[in-house]
PDB file of N, CA and C in Angstrom:
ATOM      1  N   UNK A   1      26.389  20.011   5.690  1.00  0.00           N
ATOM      2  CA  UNK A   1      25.381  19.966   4.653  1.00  0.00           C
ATOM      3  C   UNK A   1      25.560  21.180   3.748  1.00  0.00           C
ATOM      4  N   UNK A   2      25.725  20.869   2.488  1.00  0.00           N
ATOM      5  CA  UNK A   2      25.846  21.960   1.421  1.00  0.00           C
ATOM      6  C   UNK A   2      24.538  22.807   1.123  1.00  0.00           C
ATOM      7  N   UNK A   3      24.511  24.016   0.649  1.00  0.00           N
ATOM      8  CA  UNK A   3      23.024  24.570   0.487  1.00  0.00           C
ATOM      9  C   UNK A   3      22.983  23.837  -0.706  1.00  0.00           C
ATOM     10  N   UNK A   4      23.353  22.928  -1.940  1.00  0.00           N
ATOM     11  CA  UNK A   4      22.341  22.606  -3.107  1.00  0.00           C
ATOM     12  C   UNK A   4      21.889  21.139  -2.046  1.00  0.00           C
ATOM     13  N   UNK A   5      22.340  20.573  -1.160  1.00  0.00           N
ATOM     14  CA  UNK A   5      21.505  19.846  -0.316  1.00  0.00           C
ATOM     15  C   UNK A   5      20.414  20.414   0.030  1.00  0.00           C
ATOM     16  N   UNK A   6      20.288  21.150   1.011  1.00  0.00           N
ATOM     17  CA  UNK A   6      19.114  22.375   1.641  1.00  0.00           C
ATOM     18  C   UNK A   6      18.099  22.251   0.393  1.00  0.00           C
ATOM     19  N   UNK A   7      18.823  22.791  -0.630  1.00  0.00           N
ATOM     20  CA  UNK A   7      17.468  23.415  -2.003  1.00  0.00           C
ATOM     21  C   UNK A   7      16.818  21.837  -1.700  1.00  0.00           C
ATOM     22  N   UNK A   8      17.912  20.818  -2.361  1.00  0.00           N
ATOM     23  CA  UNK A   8      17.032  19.619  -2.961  1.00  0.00           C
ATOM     24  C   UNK A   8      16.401  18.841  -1.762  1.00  0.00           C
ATOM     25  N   UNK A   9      16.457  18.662  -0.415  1.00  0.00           N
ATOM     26  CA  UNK A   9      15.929  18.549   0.672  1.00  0.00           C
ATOM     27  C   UNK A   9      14.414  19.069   0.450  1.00  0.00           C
ATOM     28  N   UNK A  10      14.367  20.800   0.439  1.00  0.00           N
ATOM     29  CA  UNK A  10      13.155  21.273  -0.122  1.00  0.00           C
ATOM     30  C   UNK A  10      12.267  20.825  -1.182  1.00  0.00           C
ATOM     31  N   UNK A  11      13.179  20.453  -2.605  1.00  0.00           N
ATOM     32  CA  UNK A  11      12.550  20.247  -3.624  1.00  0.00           C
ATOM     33  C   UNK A  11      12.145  19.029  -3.710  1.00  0.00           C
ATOM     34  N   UNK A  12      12.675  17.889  -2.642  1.00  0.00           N
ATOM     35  CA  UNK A  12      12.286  16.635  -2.303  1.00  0.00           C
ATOM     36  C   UNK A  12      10.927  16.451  -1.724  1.00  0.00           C
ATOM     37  N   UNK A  13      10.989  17.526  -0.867  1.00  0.00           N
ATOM     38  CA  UNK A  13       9.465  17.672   0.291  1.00  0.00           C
ATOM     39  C   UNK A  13       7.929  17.995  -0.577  1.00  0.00           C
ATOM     40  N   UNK A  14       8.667  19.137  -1.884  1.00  0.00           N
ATOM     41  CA  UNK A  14       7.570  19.413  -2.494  1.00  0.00           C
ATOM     42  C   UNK A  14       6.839  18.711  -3.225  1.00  0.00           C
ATOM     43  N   UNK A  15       7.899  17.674  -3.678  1.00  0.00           N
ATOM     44  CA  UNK A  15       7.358  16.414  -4.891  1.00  0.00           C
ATOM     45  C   UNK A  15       6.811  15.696  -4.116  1.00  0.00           C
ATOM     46  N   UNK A  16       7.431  15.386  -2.899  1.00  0.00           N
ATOM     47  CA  UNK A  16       6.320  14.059  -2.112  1.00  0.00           C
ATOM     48  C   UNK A  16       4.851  14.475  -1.843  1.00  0.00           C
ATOM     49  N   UNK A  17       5.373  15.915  -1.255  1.00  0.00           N
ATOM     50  CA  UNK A  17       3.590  16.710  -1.305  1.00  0.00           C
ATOM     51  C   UNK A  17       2.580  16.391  -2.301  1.00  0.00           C
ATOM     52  N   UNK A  18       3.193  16.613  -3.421  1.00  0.00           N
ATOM     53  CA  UNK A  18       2.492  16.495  -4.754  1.00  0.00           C
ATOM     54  C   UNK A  18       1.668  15.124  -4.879  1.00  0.00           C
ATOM     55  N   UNK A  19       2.852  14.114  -4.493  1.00  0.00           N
ATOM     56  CA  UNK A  19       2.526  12.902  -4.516  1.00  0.00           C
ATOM     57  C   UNK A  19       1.381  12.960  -3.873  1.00  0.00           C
ATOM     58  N   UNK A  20       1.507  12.590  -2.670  1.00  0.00           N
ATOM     59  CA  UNK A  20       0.163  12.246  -1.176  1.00  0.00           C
ATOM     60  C   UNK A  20      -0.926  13.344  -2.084  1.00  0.00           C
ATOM     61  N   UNK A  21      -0.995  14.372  -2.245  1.00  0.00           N
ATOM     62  CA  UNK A  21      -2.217  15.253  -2.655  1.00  0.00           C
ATOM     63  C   UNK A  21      -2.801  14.600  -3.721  1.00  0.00           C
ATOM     64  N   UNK A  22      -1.858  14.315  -5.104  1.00  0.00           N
ATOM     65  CA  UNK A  22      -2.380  13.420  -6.389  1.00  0.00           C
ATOM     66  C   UNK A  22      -2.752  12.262  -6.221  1.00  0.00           C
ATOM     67  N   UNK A  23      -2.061  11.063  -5.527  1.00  0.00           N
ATOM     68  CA  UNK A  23      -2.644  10.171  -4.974  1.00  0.00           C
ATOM     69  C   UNK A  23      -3.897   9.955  -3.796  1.00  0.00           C
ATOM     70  N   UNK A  24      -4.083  11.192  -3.270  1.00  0.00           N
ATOM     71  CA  UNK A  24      -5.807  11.346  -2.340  1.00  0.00           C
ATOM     72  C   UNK A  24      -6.693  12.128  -3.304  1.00  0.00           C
ATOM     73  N   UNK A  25      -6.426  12.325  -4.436  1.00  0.00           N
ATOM     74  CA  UNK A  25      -7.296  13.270  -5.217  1.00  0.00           C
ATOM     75  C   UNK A  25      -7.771  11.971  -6.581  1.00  0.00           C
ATOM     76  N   UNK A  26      -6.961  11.053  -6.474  1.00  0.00           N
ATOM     77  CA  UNK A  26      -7.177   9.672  -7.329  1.00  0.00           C
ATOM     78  C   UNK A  26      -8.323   9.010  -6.619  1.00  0.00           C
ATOM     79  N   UNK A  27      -7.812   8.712  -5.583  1.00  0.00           N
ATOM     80  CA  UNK A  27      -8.691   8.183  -4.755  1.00  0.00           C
ATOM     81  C   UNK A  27     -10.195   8.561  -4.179  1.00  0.00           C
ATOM     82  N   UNK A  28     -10.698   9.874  -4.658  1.00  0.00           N
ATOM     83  CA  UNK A  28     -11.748  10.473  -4.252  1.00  0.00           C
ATOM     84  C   UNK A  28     -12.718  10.570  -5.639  1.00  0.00           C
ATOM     85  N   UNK A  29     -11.519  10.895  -6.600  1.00  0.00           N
ATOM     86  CA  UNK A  29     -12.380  11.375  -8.245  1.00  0.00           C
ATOM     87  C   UNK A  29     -12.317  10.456  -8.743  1.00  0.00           C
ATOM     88  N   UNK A  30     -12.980   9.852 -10.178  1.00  0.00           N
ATOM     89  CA  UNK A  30     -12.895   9.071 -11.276  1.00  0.00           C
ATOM     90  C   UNK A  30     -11.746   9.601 -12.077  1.00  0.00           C
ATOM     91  N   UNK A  31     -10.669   9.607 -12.175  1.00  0.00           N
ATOM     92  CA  UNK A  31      -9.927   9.539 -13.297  1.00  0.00           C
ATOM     93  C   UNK A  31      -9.160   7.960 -14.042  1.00  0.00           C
ATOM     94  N   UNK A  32      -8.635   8.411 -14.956  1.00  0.00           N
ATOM     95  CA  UNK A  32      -8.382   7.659 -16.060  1.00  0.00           C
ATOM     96  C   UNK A  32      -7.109   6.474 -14.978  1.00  0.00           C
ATOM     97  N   UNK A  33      -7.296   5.619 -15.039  1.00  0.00           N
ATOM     98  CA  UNK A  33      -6.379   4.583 -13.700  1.00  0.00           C
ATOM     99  C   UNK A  33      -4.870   4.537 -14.704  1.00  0.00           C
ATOM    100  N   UNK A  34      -5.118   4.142 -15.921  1.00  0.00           N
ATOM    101  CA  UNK A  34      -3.195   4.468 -16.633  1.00  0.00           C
ATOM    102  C   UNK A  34      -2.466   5.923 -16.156  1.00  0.00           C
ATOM    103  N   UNK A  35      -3.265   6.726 -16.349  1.00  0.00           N
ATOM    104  CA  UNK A  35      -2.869   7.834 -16.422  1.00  0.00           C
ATOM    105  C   UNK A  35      -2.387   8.509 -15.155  1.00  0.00           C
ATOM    106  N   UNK A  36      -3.156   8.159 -13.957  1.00  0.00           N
ATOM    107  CA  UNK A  36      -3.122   8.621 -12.738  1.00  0.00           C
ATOM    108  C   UNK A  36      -1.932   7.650 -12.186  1.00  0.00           C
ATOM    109  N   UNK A  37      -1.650   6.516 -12.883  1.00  0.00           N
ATOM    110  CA  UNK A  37      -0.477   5.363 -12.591  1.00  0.00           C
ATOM    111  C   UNK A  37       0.504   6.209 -12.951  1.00  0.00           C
ATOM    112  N   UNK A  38       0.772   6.284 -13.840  1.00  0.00           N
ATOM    113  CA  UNK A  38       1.928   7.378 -14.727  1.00  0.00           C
ATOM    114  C   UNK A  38       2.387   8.443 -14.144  1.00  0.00           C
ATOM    115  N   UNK A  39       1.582   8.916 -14.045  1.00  0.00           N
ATOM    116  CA  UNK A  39       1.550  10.548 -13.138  1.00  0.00           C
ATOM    117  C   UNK A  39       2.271   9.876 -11.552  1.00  0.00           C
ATOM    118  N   UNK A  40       1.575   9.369 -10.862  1.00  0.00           N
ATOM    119  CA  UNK A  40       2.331   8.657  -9.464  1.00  0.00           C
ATOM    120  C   UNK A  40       3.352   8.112  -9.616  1.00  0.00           C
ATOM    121  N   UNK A  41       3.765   6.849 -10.833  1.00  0.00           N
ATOM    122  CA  UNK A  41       5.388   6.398 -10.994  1.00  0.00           C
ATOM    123  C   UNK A  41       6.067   8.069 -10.925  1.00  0.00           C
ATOM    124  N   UNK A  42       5.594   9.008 -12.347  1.00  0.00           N
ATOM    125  CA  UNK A  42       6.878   9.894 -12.026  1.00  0.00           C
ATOM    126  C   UNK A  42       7.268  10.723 -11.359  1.00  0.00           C
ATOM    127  N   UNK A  43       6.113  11.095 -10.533  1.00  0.00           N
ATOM    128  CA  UNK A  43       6.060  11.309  -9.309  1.00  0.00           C
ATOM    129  C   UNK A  43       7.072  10.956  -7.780  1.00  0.00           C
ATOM    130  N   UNK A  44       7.026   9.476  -8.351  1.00  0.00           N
ATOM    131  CA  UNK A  44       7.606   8.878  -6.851  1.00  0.00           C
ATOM    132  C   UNK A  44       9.372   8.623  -7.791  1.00  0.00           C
ATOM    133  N   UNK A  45       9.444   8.708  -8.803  1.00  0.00           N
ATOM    134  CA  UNK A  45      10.859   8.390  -9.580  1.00  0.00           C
ATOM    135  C   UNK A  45      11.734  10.391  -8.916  1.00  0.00           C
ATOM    136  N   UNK A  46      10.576  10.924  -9.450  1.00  0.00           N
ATOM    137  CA  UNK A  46      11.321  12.032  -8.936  1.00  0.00           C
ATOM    138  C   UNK A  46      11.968  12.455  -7.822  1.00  0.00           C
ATOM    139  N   UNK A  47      10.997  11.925  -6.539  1.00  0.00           N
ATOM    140  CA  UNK A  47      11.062  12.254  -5.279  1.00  0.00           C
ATOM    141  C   UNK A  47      12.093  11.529  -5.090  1.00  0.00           C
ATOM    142  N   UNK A  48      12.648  10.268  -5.303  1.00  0.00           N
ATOM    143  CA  UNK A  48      13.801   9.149  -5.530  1.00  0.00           C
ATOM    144  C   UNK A  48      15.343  10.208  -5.799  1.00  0.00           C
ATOM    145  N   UNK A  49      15.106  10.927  -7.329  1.00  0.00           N
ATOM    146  CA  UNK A  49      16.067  10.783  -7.554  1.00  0.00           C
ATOM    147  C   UNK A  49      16.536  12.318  -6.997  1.00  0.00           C
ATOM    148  N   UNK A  50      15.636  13.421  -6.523  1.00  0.00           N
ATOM    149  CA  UNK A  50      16.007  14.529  -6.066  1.00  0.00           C
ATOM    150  C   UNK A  50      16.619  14.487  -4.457  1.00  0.00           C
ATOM    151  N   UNK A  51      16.155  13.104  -3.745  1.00  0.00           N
ATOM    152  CA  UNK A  51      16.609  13.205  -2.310  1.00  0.00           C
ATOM    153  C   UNK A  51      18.164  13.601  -2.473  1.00  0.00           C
ATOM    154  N   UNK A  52      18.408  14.215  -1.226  1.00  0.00           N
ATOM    155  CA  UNK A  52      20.167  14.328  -0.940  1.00  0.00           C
ATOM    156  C   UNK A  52      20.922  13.583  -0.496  1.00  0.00           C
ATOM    157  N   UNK A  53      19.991  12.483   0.350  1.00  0.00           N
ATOM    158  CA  UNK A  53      20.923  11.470   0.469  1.00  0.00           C
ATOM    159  C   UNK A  53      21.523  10.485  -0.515  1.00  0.00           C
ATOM    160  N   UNK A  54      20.852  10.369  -1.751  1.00  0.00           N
ATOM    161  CA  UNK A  54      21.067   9.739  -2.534  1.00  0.00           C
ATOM    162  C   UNK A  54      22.462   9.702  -3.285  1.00  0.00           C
ATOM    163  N   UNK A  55      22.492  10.949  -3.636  1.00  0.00           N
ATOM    164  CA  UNK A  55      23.678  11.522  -4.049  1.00  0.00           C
ATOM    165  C   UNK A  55      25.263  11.121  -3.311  1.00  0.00           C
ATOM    166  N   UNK A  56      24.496  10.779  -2.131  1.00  0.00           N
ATOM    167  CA  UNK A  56      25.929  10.408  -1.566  1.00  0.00           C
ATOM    168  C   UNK A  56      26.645   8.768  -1.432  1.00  0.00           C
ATOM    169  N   UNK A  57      25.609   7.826  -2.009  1.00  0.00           N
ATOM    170  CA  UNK A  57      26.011   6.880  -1.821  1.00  0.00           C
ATOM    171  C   UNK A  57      26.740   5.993  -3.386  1.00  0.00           C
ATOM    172  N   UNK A  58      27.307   5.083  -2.927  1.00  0.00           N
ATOM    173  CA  UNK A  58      28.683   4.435  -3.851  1.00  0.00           C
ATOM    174  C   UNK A  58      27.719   4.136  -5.550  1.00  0.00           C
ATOM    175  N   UNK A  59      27.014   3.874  -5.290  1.00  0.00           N
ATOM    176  CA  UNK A  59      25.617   3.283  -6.481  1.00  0.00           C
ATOM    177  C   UNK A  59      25.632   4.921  -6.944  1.00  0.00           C
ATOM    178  N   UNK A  60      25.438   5.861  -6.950  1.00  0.00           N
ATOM    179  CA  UNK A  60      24.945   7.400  -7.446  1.00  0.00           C
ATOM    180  C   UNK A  60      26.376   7.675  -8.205  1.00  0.00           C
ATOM    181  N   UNK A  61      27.536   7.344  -7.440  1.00  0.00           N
ATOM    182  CA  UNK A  61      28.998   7.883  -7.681  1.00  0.00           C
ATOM    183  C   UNK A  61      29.136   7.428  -8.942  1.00  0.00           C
ATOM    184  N   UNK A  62      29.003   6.191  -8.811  1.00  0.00           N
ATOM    185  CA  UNK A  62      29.171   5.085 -10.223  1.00  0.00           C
ATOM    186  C   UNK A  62      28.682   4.909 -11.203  1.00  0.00           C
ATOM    187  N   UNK A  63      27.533   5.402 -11.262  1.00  0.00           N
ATOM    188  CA  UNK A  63      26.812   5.886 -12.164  1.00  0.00           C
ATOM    189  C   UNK A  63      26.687   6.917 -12.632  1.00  0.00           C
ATOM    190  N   UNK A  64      27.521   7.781 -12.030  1.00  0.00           N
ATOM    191  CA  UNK A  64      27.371   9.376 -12.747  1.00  0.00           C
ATOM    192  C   UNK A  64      29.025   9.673 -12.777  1.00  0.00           C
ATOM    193  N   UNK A  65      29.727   8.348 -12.794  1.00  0.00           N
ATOM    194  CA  UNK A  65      31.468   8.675 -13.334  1.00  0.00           C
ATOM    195  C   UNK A  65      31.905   9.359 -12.218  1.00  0.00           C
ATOM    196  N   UNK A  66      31.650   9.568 -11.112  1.00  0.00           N
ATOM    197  CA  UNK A  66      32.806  10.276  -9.901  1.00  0.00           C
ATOM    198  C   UNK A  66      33.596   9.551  -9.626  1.00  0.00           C
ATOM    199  N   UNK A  67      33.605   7.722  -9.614  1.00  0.00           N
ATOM    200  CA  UNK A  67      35.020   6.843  -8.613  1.00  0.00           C
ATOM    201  C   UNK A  67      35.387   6.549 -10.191  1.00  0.00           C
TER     202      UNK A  67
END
């Protein structure tokens, strides 16, 4: 495992945090339901595209020109 794995491992954990906290803080308060949608898609797009495993599979390669 490379350390920019390690970082984004971390930086993966923090966004999901974010997630579960913003999504139980939706769920308790009145806010605006588009908005709190929005905020959770990019939320969960992030947590997606920062994992490390991701990076390693044939779909990530091909799309970012490595094969």
């Amino acid at each position: 495992m490379k350390r920019g794995d390690l970082l984004r491992g971390v930086l993966e954990a923090g966004v999901w945090y974010v997630f579960i906290y913003y999504g139980l803080y939706v769920l308790k308060n009145p806010v605006e339901l588009w908005s709190a949608a929005l905020i959770l898609l990019a939320l969960m797009y992030a947590g997606v595209l920062v994992c490390p495993w991701i990076h390693y599979t044939d779909g990530w390669r091909r799309m970012m020109g490595k094969e």
